[in-house]
PDB file of N, CA and C in Angstrom:
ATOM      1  N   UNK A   1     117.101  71.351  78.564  1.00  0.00           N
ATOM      2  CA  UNK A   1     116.163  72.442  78.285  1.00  0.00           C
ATOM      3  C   UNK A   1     115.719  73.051  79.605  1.00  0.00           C
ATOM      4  N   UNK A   2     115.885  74.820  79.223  1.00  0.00           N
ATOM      5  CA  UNK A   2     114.997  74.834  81.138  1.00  0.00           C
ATOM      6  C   UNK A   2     113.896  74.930  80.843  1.00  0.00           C
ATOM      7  N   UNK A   3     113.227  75.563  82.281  1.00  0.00           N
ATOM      8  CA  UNK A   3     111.935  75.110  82.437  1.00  0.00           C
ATOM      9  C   UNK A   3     111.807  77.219  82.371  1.00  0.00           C
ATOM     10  N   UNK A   4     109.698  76.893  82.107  1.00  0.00           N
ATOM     11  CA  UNK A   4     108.763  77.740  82.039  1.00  0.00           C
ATOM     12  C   UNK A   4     108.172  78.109  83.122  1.00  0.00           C
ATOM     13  N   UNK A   5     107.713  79.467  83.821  1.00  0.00           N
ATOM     14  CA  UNK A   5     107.008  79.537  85.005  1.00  0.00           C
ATOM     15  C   UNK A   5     106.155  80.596  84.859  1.00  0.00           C
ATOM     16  N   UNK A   6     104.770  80.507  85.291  1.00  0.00           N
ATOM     17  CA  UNK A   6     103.864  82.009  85.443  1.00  0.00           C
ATOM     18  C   UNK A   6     103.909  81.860  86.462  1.00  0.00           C
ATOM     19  N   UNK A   7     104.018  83.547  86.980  1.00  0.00           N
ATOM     20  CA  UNK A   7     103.830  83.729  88.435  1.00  0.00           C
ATOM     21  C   UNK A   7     102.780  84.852  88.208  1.00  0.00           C
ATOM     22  N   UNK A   8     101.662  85.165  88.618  1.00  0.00           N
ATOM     23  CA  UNK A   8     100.047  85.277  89.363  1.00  0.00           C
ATOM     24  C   UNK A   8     100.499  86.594  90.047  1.00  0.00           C
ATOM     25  N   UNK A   9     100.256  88.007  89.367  1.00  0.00           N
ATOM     26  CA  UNK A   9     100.189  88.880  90.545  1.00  0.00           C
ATOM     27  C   UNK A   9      99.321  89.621  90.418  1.00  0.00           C
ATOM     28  N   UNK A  10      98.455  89.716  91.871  1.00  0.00           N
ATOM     29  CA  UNK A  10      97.133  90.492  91.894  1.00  0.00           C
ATOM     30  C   UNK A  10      96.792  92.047  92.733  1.00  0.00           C
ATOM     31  N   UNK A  11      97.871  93.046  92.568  1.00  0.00           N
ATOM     32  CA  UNK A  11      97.980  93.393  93.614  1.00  0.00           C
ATOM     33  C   UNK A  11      97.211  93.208  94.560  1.00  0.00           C
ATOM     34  N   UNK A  12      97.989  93.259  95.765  1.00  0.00           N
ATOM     35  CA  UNK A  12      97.386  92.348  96.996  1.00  0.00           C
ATOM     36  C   UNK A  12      95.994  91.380  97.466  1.00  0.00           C
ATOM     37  N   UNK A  13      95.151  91.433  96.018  1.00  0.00           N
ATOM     38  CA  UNK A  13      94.602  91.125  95.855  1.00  0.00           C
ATOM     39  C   UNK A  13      92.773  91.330  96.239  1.00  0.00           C
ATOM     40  N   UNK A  14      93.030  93.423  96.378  1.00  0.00           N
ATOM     41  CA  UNK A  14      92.087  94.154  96.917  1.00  0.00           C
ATOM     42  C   UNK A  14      91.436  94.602  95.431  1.00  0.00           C
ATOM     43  N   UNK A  15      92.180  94.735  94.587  1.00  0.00           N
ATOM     44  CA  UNK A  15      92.457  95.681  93.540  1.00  0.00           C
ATOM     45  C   UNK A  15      90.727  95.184  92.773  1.00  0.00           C
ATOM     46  N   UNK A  16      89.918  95.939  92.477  1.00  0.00           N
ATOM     47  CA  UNK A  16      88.477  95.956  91.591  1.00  0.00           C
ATOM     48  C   UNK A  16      88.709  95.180  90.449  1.00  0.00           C
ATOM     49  N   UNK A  17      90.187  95.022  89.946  1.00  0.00           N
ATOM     50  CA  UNK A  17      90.329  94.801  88.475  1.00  0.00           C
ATOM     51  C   UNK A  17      90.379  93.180  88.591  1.00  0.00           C
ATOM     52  N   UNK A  18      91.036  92.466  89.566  1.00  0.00           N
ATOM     53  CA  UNK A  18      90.790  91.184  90.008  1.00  0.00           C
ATOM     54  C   UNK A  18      89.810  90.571  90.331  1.00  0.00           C
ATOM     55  N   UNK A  19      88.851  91.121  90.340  1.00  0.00           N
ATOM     56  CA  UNK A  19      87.608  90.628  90.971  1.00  0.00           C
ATOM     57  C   UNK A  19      86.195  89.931  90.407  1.00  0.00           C
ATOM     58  N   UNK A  20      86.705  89.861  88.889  1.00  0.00           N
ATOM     59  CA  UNK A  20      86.028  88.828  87.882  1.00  0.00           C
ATOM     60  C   UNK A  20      86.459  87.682  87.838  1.00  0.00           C
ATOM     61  N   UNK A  21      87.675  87.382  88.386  1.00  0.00           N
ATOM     62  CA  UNK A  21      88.560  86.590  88.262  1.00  0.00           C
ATOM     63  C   UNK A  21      88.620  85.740  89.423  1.00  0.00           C
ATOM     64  N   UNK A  22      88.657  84.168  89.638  1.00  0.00           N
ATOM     65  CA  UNK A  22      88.938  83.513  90.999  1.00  0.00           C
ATOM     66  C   UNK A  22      90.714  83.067  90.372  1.00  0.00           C
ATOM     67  N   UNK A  23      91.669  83.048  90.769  1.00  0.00           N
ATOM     68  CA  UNK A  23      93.181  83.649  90.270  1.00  0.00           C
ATOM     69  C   UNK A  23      93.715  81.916  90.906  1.00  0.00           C
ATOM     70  N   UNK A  24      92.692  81.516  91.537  1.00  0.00           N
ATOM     71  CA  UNK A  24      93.143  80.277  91.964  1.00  0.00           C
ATOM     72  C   UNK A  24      92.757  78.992  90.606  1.00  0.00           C
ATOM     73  N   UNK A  25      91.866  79.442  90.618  1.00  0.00           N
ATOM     74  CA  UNK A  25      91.339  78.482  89.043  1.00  0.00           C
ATOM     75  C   UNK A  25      92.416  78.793  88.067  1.00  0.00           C
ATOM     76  N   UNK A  26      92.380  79.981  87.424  1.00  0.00           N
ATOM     77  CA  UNK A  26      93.694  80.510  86.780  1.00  0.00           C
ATOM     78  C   UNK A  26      95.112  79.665  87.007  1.00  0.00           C
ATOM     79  N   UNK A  27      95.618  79.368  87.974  1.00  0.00           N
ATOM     80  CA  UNK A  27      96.634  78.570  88.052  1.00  0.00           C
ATOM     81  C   UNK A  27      96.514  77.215  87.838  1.00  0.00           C
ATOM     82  N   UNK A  28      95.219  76.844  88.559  1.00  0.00           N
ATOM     83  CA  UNK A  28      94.956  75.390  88.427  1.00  0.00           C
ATOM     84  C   UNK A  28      94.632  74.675  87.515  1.00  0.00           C
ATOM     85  N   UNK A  29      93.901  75.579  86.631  1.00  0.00           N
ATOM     86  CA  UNK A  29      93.963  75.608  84.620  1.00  0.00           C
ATOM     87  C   UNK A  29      95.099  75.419  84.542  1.00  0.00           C
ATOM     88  N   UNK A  30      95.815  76.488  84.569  1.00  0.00           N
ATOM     89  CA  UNK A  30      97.458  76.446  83.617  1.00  0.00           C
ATOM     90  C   UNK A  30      98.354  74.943  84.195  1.00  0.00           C
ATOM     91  N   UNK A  31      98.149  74.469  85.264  1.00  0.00           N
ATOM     92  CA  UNK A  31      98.940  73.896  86.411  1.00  0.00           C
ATOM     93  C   UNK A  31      98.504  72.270  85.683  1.00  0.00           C
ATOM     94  N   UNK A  32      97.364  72.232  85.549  1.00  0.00           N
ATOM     95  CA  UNK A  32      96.588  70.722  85.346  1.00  0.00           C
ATOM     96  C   UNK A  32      96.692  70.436  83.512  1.00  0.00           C
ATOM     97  N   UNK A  33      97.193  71.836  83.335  1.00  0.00           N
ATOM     98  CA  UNK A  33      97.168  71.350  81.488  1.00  0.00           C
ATOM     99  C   UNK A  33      98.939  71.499  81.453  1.00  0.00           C
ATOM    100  N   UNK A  34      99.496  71.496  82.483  1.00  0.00           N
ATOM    101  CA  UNK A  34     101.084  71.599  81.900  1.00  0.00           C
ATOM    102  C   UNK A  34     101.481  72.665  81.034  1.00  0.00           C
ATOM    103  N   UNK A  35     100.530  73.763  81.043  1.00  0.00           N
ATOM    104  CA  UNK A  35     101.536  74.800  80.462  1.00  0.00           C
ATOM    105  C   UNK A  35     102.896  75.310  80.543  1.00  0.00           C
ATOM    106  N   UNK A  36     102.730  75.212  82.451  1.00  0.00           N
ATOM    107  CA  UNK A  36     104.362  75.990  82.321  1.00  0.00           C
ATOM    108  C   UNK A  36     104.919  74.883  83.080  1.00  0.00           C
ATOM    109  N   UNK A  37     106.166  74.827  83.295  1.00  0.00           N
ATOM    110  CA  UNK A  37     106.590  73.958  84.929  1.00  0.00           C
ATOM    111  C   UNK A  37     106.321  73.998  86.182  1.00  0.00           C
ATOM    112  N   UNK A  38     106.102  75.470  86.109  1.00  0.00           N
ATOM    113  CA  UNK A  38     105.524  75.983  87.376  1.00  0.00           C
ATOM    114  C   UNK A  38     105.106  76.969  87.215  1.00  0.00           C
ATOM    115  N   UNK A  39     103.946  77.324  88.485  1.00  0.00           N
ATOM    116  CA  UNK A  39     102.904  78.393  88.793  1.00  0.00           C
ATOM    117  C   UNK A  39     103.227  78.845  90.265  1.00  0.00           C
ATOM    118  N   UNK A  40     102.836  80.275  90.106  1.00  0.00           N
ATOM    119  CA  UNK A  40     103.052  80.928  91.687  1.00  0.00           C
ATOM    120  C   UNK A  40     102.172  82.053  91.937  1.00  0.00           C
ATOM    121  N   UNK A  41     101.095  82.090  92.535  1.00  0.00           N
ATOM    122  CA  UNK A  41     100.938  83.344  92.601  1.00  0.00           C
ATOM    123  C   UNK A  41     101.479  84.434  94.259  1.00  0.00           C
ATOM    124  N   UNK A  42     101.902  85.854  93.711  1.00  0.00           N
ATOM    125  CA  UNK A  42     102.534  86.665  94.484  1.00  0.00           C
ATOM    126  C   UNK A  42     101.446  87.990  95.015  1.00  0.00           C
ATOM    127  N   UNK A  43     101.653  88.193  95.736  1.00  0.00           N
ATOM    128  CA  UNK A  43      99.989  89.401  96.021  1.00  0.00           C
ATOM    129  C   UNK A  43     100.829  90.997  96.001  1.00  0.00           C
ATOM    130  N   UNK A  44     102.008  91.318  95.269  1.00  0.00           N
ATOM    131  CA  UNK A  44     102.232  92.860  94.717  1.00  0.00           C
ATOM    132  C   UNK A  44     104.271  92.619  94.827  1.00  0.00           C
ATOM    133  N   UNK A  45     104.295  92.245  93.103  1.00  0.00           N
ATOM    134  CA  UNK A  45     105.527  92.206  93.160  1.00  0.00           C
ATOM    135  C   UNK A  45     106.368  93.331  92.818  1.00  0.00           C
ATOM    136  N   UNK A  46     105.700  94.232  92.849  1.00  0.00           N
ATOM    137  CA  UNK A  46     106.414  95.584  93.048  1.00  0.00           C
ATOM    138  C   UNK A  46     106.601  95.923  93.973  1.00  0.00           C
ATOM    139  N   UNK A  47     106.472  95.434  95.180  1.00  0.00           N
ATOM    140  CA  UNK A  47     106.731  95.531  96.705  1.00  0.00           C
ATOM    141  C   UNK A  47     108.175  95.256  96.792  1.00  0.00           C
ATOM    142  N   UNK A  48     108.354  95.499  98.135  1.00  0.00           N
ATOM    143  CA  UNK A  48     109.745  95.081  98.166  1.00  0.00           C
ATOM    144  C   UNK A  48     110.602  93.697  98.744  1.00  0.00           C
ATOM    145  N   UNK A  49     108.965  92.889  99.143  1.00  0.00           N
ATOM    146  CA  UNK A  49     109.166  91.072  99.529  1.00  0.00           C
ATOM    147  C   UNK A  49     108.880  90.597  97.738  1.00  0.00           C
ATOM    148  N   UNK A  50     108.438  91.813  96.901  1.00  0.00           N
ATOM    149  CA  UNK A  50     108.321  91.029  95.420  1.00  0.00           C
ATOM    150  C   UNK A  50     109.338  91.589  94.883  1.00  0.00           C
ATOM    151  N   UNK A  51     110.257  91.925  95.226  1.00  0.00           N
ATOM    152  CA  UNK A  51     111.656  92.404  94.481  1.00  0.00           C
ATOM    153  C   UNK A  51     111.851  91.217  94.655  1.00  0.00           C
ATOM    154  N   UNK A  52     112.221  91.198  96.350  1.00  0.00           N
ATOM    155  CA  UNK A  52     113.356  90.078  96.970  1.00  0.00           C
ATOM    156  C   UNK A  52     112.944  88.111  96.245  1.00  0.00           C
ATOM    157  N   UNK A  53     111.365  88.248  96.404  1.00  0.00           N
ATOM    158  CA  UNK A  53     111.219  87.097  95.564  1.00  0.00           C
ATOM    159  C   UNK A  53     111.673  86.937  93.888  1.00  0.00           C
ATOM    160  N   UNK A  54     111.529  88.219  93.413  1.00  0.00           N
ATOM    161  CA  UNK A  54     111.974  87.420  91.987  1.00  0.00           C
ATOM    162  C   UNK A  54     112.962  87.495  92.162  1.00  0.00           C
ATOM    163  N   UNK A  55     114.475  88.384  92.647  1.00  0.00           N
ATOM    164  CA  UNK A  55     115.791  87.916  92.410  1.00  0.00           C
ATOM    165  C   UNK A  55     115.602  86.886  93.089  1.00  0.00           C
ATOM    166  N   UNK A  56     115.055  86.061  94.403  1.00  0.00           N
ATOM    167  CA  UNK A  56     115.782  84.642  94.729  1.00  0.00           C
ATOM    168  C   UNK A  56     115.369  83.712  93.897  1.00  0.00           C
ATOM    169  N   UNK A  57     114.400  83.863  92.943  1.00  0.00           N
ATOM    170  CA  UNK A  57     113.736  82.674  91.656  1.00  0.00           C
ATOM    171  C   UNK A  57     114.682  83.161  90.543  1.00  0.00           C
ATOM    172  N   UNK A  58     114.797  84.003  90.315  1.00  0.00           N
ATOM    173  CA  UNK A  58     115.668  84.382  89.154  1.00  0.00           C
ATOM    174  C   UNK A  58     116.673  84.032  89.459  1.00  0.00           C
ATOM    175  N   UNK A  59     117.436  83.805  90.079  1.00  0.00           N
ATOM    176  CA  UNK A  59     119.002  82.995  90.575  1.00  0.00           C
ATOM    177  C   UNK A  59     119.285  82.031  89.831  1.00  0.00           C
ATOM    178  N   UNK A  60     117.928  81.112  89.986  1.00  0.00           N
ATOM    179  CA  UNK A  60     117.857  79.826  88.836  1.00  0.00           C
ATOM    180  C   UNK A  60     118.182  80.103  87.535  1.00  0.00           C
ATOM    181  N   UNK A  61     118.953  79.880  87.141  1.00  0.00           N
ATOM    182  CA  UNK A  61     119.651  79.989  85.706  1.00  0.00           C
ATOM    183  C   UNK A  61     119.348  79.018  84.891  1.00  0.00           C
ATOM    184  N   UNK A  62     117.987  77.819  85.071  1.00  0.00           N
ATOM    185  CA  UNK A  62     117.107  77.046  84.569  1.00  0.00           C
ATOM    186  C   UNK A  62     116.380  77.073  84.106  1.00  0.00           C
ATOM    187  N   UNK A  63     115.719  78.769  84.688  1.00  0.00           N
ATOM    188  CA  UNK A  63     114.775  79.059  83.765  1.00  0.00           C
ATOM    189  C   UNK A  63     114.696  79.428  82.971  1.00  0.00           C
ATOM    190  N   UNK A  64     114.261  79.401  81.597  1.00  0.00           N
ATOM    191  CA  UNK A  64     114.369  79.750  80.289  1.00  0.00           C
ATOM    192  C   UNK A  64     113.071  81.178  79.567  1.00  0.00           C
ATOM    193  N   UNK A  65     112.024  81.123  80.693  1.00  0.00           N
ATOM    194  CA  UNK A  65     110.891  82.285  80.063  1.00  0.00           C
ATOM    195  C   UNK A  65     110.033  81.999  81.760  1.00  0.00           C
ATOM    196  N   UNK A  66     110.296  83.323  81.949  1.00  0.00           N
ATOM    197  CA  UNK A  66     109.567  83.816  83.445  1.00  0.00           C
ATOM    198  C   UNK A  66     108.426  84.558  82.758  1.00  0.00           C
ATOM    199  N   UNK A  67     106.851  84.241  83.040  1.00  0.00           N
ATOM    200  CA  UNK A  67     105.912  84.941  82.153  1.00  0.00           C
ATOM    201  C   UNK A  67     105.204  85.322  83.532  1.00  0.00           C
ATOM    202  N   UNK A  68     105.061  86.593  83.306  1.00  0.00           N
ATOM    203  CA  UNK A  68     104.034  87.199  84.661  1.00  0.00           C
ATOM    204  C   UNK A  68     102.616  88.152  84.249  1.00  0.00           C
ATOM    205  N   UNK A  69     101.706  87.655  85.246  1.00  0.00           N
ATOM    206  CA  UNK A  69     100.046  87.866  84.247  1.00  0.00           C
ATOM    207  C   UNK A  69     100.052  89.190  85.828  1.00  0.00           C
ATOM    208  N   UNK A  70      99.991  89.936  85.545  1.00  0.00           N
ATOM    209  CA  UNK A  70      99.027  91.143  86.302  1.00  0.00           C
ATOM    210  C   UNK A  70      99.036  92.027  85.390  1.00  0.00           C
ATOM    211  N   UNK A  71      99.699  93.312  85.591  1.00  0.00           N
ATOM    212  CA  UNK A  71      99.410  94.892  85.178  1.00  0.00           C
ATOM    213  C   UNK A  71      99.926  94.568  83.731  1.00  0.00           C
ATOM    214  N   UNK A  72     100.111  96.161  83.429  1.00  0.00           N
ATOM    215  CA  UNK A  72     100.850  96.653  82.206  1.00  0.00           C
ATOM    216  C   UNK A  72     102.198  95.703  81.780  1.00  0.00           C
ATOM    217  N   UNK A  73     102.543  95.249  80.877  1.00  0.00           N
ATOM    218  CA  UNK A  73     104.111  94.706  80.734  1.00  0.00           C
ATOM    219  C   UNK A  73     104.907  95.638  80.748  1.00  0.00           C
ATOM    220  N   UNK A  74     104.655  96.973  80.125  1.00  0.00           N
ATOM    221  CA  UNK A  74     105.857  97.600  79.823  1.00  0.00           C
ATOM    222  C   UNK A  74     105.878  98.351  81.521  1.00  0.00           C
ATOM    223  N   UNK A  75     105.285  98.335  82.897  1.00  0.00           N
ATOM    224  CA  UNK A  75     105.173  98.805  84.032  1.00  0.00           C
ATOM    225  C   UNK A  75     105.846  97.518  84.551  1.00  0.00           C
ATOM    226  N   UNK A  76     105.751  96.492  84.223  1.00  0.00           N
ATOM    227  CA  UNK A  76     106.334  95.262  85.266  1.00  0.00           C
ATOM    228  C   UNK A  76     107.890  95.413  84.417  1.00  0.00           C
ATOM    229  N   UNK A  77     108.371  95.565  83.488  1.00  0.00           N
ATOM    230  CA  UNK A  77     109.416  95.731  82.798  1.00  0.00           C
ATOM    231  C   UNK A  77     110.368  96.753  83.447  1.00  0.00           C
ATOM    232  N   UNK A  78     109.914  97.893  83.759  1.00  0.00           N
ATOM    233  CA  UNK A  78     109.946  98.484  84.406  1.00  0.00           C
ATOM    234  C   UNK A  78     110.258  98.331  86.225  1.00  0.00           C
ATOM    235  N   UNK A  79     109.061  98.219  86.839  1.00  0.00           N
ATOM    236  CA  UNK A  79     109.406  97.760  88.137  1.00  0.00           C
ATOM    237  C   UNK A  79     110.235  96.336  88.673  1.00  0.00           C
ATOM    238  N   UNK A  80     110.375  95.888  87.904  1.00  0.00           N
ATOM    239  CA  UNK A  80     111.192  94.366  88.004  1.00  0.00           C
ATOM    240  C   UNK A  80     112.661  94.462  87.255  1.00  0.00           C
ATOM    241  N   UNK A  81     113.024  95.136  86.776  1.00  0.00           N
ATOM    242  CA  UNK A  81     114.406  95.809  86.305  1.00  0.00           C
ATOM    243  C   UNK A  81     115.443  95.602  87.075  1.00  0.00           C
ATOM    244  N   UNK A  82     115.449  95.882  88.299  1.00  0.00           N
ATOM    245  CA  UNK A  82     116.538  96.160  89.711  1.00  0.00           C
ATOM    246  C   UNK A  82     116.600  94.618  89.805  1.00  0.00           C
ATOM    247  N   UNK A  83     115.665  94.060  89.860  1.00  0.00           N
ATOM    248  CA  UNK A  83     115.283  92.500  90.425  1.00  0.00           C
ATOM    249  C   UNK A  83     116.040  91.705  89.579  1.00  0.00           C
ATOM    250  N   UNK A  84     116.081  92.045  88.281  1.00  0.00           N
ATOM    251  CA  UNK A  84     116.415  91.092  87.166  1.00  0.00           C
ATOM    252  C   UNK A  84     117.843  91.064  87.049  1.00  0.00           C
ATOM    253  N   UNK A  85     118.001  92.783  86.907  1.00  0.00           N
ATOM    254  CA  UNK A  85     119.655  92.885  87.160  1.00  0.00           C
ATOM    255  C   UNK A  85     120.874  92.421  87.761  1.00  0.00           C
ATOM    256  N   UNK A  86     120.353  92.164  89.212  1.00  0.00           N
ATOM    257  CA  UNK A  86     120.841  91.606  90.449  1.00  0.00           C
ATOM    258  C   UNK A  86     121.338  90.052  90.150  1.00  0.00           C
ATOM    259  N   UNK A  87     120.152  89.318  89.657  1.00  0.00           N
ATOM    260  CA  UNK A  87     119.674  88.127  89.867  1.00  0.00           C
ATOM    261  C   UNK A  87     120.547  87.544  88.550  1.00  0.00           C
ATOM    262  N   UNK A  88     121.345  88.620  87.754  1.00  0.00           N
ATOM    263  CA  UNK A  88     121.312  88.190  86.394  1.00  0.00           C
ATOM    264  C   UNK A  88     120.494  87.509  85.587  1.00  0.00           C
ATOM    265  N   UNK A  89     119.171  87.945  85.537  1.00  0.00           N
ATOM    266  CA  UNK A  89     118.508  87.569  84.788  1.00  0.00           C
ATOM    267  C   UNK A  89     118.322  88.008  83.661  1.00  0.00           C
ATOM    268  N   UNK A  90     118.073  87.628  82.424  1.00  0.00           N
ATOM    269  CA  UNK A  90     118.083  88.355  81.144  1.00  0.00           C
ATOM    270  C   UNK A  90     116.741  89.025  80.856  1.00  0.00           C
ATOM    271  N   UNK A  91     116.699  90.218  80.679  1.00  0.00           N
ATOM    272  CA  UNK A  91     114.914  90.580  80.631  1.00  0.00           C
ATOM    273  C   UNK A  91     114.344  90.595  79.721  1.00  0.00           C
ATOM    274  N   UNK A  92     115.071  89.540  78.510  1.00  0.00           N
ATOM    275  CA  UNK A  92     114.246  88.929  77.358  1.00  0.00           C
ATOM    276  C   UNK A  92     113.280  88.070  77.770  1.00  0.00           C
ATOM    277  N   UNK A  93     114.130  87.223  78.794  1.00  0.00           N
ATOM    278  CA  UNK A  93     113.449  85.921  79.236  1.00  0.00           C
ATOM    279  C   UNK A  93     112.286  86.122  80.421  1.00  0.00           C
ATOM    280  N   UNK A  94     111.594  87.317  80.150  1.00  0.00           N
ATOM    281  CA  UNK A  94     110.357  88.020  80.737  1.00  0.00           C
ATOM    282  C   UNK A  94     109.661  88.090  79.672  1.00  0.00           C
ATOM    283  N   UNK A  95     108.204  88.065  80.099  1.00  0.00           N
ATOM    284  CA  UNK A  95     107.332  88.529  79.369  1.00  0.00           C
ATOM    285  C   UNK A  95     106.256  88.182  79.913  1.00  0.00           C
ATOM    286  N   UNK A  96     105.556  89.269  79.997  1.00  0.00           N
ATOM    287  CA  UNK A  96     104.303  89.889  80.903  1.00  0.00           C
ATOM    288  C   UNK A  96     103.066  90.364  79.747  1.00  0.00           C
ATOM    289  N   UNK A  97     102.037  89.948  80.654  1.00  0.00           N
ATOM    290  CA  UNK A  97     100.865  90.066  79.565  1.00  0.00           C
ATOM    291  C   UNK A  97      99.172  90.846  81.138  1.00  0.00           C
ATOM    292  N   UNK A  98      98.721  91.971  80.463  1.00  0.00           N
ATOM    293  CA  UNK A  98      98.266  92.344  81.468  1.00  0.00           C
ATOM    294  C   UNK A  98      96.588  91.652  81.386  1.00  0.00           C
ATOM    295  N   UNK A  99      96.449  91.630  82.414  1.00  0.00           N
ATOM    296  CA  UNK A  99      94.882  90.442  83.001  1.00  0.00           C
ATOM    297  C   UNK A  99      93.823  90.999  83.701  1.00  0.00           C
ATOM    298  N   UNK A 100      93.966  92.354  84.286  1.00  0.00           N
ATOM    299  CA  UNK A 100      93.402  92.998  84.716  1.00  0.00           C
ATOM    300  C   UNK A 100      91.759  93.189  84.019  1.00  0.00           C
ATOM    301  N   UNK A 101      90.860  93.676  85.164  1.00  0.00           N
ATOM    302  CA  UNK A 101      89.457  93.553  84.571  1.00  0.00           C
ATOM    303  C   UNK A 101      88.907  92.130  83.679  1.00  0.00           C
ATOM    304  N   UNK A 102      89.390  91.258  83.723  1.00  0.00           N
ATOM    305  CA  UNK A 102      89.463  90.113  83.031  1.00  0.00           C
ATOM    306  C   UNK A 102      88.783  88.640  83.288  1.00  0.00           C
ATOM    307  N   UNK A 103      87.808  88.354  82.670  1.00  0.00           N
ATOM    308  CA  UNK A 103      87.126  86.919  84.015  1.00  0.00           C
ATOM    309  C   UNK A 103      88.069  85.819  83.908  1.00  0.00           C
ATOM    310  N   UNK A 104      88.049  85.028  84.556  1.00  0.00           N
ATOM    311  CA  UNK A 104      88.675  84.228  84.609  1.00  0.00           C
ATOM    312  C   UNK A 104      88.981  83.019  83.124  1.00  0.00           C
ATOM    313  N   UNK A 105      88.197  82.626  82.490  1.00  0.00           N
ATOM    314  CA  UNK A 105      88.509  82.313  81.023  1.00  0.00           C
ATOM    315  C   UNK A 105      89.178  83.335  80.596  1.00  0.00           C
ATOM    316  N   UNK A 106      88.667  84.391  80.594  1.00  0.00           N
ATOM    317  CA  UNK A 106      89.970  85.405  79.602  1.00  0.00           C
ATOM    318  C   UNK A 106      91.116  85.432  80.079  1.00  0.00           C
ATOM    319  N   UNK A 107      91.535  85.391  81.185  1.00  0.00           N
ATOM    320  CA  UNK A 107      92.537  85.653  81.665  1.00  0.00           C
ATOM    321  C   UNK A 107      93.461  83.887  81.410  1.00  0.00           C
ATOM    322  N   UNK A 108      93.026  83.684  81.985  1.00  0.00           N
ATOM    323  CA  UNK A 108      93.651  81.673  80.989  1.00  0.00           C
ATOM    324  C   UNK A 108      94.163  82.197  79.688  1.00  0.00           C
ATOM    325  N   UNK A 109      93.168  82.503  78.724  1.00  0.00           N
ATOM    326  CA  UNK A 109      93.511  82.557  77.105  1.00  0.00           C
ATOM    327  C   UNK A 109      94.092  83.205  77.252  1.00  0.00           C
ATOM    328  N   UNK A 110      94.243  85.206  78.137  1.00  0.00           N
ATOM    329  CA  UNK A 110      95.179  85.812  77.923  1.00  0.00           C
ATOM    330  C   UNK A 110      96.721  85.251  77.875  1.00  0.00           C
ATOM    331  N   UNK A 111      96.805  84.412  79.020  1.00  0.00           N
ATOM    332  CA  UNK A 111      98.189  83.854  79.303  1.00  0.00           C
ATOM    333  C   UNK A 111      98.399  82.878  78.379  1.00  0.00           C
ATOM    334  N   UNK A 112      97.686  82.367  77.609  1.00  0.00           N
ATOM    335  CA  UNK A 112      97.902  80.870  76.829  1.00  0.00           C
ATOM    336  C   UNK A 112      98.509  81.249  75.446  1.00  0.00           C
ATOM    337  N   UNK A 113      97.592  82.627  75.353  1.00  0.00           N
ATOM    338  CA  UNK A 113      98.094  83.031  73.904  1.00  0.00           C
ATOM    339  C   UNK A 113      99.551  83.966  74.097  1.00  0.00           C
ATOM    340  N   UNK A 114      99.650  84.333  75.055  1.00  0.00           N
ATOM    341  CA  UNK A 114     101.224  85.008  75.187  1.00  0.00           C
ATOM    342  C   UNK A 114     102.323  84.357  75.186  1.00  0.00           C
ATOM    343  N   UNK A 115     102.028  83.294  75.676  1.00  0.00           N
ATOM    344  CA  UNK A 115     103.321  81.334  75.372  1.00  0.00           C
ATOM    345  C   UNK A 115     103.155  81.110  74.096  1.00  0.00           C
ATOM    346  N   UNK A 116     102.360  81.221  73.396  1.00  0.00           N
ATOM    347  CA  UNK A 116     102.299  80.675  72.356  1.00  0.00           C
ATOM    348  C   UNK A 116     103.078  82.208  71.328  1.00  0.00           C
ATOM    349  N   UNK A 117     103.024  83.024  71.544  1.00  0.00           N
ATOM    350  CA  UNK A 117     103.784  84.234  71.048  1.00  0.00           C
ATOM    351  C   UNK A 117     105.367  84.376  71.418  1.00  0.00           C
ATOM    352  N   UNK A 118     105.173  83.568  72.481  1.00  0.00           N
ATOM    353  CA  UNK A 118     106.950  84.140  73.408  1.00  0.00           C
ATOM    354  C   UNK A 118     107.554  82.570  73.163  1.00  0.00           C
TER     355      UNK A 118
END
């Protein structure tokens, strides 16, 4: 079976909409209850060191559901496209749930209830 991963993106982590949120608890929730296999957070993976990171994680052909908590899904669907392509990744095995403006409990449940959907 592969494995599950959220990866944490805040743009750079200036952004107003992050700022209810401590994004480190957020992982350490998800991290200490075994939600996924792994946790990462990235500070703007629409950049172009966050292209290059998800094709070199996406390489792994282990992973079975890459779930990413920042913006819009259908905008990370979007900007992560090129990345996925490359990497052969399947962009089923995405799914993005947006967290923005969000305190930190919500943003947990946001992500908890999107695993439990995907």
């Amino acid at each position: 079976m592969g494995k599950t991963g959220l990866l944490l993106c805040v743009c750079q982590g200036t952004c107003p909409s992050f700022h209810k949120m401590d994004v480190f608890e957020v992982l350490n929730a998800l991290r200490r209850e075994n939600t996924f296999d792994f946790v990462a957070l990235h500070p703007q993976l629409c950049a172009d060191d966050g292209e290059e990171y998800l094709k070199t994680l996406t390489k792994n052909h282990e992973i079975d559901k890459l779930y990413v908590a920042g913006c819009d899904p259908k905008m990370q669907s979007k900007m992560y496209r090129d990345a996925f392509e490359e990497s052969e990744f399947p962009r089923e095995k995405h799914a993005g749930v947006d967290i923005r403006n969000m305190t930190t409990k919500e943003a947990i449940k946001a992500i908890k209830d999107l695993k439990k959907t995907n």
